[in-house]
Protein backbone atom coordinates (compact mmCIF):
# COMPACT_ATOMS: atom_id res chain seq x y z
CA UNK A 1 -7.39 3.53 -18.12
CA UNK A 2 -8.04 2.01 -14.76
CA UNK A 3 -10.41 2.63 -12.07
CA UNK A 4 -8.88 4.96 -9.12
CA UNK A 5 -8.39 3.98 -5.45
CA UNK A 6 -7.29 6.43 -2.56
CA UNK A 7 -5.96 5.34 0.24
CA UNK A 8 -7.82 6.52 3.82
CA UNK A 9 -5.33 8.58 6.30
CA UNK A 10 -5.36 7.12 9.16
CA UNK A 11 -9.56 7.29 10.35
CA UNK A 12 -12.60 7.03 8.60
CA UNK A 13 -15.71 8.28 8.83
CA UNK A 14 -19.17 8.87 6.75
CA UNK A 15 -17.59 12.36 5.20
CA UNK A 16 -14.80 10.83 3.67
CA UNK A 17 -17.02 7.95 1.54
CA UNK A 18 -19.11 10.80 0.67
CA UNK A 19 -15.56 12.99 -0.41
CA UNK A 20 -14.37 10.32 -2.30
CA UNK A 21 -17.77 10.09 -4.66
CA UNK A 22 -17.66 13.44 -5.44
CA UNK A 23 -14.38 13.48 -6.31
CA UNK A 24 -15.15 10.39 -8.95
CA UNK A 25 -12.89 8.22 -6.64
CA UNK A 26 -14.49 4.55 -6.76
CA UNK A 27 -12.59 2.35 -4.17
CA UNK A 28 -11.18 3.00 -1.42
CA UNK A 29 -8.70 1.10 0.77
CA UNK A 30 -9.11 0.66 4.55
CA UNK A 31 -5.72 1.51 5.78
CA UNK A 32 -5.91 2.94 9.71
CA UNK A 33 -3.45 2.83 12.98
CA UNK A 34 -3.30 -0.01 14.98
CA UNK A 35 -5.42 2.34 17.30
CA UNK A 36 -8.14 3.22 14.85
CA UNK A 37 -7.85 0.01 13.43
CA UNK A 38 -9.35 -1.31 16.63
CA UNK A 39 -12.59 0.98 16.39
CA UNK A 40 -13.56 0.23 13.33
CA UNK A 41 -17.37 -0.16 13.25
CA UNK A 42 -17.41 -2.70 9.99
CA UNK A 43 -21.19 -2.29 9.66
CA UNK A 44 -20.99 1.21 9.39
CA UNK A 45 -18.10 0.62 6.68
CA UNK A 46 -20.39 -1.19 4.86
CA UNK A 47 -23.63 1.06 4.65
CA UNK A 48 -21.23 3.80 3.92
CA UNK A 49 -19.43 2.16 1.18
CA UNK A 50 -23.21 1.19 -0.51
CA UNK A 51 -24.74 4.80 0.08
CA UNK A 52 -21.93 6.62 -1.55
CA UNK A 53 -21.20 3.98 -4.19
CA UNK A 54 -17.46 3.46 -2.94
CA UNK A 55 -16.10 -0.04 -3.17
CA UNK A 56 -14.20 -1.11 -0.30
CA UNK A 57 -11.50 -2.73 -2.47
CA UNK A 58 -8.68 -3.86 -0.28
CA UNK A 59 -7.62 -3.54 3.51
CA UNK A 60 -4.30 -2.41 4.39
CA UNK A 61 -3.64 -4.57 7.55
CA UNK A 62 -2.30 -2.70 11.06
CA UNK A 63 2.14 -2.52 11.10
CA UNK A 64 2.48 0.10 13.37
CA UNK A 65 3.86 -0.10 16.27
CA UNK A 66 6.76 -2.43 15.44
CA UNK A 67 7.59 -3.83 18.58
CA UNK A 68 4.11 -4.84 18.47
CA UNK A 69 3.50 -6.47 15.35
CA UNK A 70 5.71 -7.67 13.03
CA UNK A 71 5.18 -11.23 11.05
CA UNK A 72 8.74 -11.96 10.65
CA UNK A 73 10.33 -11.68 14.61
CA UNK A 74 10.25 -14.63 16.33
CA UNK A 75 8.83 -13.17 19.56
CA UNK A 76 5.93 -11.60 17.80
CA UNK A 77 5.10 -13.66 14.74
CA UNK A 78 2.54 -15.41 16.90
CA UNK A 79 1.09 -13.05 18.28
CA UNK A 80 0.75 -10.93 15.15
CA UNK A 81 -0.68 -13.41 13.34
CA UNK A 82 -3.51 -14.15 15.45
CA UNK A 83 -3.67 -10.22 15.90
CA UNK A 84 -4.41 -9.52 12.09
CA UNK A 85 -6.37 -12.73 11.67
CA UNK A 86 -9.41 -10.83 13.27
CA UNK A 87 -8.98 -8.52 11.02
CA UNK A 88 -9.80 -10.65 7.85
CA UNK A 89 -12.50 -12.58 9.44
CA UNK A 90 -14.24 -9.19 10.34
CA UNK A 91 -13.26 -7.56 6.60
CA UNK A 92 -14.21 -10.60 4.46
CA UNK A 93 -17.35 -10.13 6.42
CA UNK A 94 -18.28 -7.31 4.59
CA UNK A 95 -16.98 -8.33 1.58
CA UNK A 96 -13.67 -7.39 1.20
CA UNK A 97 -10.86 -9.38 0.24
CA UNK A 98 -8.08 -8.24 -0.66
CA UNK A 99 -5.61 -7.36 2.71
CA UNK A 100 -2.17 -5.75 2.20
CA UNK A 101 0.27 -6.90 4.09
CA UNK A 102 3.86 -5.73 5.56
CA UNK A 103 6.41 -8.53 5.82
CA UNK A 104 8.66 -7.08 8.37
CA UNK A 105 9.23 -4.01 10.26
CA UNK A 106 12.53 -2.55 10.65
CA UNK A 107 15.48 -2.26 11.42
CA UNK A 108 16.83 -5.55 10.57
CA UNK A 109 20.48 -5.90 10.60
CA UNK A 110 21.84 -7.76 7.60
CA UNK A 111 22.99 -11.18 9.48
CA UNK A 112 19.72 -11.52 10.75
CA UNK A 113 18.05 -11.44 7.41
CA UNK A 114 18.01 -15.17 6.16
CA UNK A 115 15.96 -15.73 10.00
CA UNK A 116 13.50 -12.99 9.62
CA UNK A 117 12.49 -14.33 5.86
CA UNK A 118 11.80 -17.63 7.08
CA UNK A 119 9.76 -16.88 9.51
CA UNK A 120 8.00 -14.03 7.69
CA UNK A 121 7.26 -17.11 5.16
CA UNK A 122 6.19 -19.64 7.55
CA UNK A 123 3.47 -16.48 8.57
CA UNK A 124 2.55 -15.70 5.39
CA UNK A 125 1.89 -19.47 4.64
CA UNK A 126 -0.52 -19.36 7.54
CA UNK A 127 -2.08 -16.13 7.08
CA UNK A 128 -2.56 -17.14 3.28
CA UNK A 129 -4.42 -20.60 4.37
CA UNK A 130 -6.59 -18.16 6.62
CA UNK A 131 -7.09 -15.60 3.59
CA UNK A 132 -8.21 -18.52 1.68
CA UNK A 133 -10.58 -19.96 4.11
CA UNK A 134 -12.71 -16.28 3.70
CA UNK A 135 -12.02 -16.25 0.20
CA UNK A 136 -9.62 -13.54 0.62
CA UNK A 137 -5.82 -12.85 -0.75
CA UNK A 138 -2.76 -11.67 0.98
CA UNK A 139 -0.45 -9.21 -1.09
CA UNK A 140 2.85 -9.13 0.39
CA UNK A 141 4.01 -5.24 -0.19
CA UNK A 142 7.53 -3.93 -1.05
CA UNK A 143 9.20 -1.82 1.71
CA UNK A 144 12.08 0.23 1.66
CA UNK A 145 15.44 0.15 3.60
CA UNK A 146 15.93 -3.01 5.96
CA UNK A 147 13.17 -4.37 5.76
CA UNK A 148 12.28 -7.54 4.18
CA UNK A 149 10.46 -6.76 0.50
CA UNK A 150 13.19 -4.26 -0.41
CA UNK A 151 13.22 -5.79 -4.01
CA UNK A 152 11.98 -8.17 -6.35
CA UNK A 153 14.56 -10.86 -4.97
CA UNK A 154 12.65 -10.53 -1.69
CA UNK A 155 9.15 -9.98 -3.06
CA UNK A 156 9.75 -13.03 -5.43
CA UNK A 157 10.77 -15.06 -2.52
CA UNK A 158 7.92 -14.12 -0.49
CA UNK A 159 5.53 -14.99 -2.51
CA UNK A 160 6.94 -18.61 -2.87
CA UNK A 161 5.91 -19.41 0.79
CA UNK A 162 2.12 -19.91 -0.87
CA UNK A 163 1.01 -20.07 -4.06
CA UNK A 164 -2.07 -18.13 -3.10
CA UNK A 165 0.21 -14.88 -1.91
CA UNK A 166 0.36 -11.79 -4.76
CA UNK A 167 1.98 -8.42 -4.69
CA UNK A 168 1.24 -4.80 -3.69
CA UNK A 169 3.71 -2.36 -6.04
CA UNK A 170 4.44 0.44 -3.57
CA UNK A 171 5.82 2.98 -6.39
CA UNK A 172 7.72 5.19 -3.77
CA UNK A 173 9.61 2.31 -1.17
CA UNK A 174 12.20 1.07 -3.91
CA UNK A 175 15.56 2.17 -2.81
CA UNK A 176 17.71 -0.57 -4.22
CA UNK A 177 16.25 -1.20 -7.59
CA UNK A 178 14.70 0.56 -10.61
CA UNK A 179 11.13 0.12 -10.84
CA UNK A 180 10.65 -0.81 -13.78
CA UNK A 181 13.26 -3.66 -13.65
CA UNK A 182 10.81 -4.29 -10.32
CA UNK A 183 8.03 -4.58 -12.24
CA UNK A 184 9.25 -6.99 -14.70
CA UNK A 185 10.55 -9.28 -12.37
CA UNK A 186 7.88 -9.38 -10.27
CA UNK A 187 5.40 -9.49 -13.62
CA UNK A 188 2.06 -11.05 -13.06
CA UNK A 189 2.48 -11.30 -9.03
CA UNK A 190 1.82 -7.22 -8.87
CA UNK A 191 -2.05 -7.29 -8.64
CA UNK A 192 -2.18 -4.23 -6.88
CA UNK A 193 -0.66 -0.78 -6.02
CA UNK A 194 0.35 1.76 -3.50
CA UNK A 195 0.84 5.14 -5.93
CA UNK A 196 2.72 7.64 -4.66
CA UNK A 197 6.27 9.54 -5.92
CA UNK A 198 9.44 10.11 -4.21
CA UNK A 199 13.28 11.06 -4.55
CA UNK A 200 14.82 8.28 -4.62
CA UNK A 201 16.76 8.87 -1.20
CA UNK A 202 13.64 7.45 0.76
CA UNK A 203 10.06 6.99 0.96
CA UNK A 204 8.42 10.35 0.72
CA UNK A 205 4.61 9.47 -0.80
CA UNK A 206 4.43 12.60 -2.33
CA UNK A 207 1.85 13.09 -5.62
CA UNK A 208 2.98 11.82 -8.72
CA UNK A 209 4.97 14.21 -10.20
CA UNK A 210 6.34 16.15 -6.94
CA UNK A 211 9.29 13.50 -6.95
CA UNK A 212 11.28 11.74 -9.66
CA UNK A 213 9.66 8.93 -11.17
CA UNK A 214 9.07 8.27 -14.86
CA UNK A 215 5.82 8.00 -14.62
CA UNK A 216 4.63 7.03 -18.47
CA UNK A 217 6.98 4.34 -18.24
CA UNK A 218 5.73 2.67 -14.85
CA UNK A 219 2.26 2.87 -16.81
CA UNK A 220 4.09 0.90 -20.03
CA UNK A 221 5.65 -1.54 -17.53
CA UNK A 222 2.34 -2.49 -15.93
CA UNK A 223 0.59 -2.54 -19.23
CA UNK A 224 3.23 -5.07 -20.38
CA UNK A 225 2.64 -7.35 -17.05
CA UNK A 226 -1.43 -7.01 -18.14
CA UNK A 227 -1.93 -5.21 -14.70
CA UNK A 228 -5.78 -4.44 -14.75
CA UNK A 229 -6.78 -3.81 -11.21
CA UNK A 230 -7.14 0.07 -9.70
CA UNK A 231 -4.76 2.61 -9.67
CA UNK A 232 -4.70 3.15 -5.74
CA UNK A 233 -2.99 6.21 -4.13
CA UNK A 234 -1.77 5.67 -0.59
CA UNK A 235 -1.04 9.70 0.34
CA UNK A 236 -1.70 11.59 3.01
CA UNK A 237 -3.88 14.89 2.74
CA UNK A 238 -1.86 16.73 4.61
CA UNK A 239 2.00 17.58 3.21
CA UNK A 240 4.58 15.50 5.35
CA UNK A 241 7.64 17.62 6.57
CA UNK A 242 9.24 16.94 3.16
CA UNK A 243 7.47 19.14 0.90
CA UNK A 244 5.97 22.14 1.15
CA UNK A 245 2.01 22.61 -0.16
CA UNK A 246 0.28 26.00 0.15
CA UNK A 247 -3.11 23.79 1.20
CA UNK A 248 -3.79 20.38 2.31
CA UNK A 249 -4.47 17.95 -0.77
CA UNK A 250 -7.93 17.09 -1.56
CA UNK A 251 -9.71 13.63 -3.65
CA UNK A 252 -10.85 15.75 -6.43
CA UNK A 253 -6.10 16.48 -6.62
CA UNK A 254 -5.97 12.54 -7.12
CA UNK A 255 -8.80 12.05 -9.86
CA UNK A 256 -7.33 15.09 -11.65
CA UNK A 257 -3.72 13.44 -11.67
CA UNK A 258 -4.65 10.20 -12.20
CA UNK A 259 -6.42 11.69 -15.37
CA UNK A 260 -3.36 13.35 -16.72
CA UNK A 261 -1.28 10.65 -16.19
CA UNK A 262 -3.48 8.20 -18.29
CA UNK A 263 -3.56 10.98 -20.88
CA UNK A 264 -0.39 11.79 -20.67
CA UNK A 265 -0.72 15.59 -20.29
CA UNK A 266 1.47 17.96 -17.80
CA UNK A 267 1.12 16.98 -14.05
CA UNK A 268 -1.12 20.34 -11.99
CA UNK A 269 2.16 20.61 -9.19
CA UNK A 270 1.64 22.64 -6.27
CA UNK A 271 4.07 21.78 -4.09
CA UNK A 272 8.17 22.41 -3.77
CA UNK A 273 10.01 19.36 -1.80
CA UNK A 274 12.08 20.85 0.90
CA UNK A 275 15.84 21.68 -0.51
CA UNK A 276 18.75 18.63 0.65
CA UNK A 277 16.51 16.13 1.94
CA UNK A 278 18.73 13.44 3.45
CA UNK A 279 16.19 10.84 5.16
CA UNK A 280 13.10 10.49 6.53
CA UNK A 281 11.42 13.02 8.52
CA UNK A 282 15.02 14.95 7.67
């Protein structure tokens, strides 16, 4: 039904393009700490993405820390934007073009809100005009909690600062609205994805089925939109503290679940979520 993307936790290296192509996994997202992020070796990226047949498909550009970067605080908007401009010079370089962005970190408190948006617009505006200048797209991604994105109202307005800027659907960060009322609002804007299931109390990116999503009507929802580009999992192979796996997860456990979710058969679970999960990392 649609090509499948993974993802990379946190480094990368020559073993994990050569993981993914045995697993049947064809792209692959760049998505690495700040401090990885900063040893990338692009030209190795790119011989490794030809000899293994992997596409690099999108590039997840560096959030973390937050009182470093951030596109929507005043003190750092600058900063930051200069910061992951170097970043889609070097990527486009190698051909990819497609770079996921976070709007905001967090917390924000609610009278601050209005601010933070505009100037998370006035930085995506920029950062789009840059995108475009490499022939490369920014996709502004839903995040849960405070932060800016939390819903379609905030993806939606977003997206208006350019008319180059597109969505990333990150399945598991919706805490304050259905997602499939998410994806019709949003509609044609979601032109990629971030797959990964939770419980609805907060982000989790657990497998799909370990959490609570419907997840044949997600597929329905994006069908209806026309969404045609890869189904991308952004998971970690080893279990965060909120679920309990008897062995680390491996890329042949995301082609096999992407499989039986496009065919509709029972989701292979190996996992138990830890009992009265509050919050994150609770």
């Amino acid at each position: 039904m649609y090509s499948i993307g993974v993802s990379t936790p946190h480094s990368i290296d020559e073993e994990m393009f050569k993981k993914y192509s045995e697993a049947g996994i064809t792209h692959m997202e760049v998505s690495v700490d700040k401090w990885n992020s900063e040893k990338l070796d692009f030209d190795k990226l790119l011989e490794w993405s030809k000899k293994y047949n992997v596409q690099l498909y999108s590039f997840h550009l560096p959030f973390w820390p937050f009182n470093e970067i951030d596109i929507s605080d005043e003190k750092l908007a600058s900063a930051s934007i200069e910061y992951l401009t170097e970043y889609i010079k070097k990527g486009s370089k190698i051909g990819i073009d497609k770079y996921i962005i976070h709007p905001s970190g967090e917390p924000i408190n609610e009278c601050d809100r209005q601010k933070r948006m505009e100037i998370a617009k006035q930085s995506l505006y920029t950062l789009a005009e840059t995108a475009k200048k490499y022939g490369s797209t920014i996709f502004v991604e839903n995040l849960p909690r405070t932060c800016l994105g939390r819903d379609s109202r905030d993806i939606i307005e977003l997206l208006s600062a350019h008319p180059d800027l597109v969505a990333c659907f990150d399945t598991n960060h919706l805490l304050e609205e259905d997602p499939i009322e998410f994806i019709n609002k949003v509609g044609v804007k979601i032109k990629t994805l971030h797959v990964s299931d939770y419980d609805f109390k907060n982000e989790r990116h657990w497998l799909p089925g370990e959490g609570m999503l419907d997840w044949q009507s997600i597929l329905k929802a994006l069908e209806k939109i026309g969404y045609n580009n890869v189904w991308l999992y952004e998971i970690d192979l080893k279990a965060p503290n909120t679920i309990i796996r008897p062995r680390d997860l491996e890329c042949s456990d995301f082609y096999r679940n992407a499989k039986e979710l496009f065919e509709n058969k029972p989701l292979t679970i190996i996992s138990t979520p830890v009992e009265n999960l509050k919050k994150w990392n609770e």
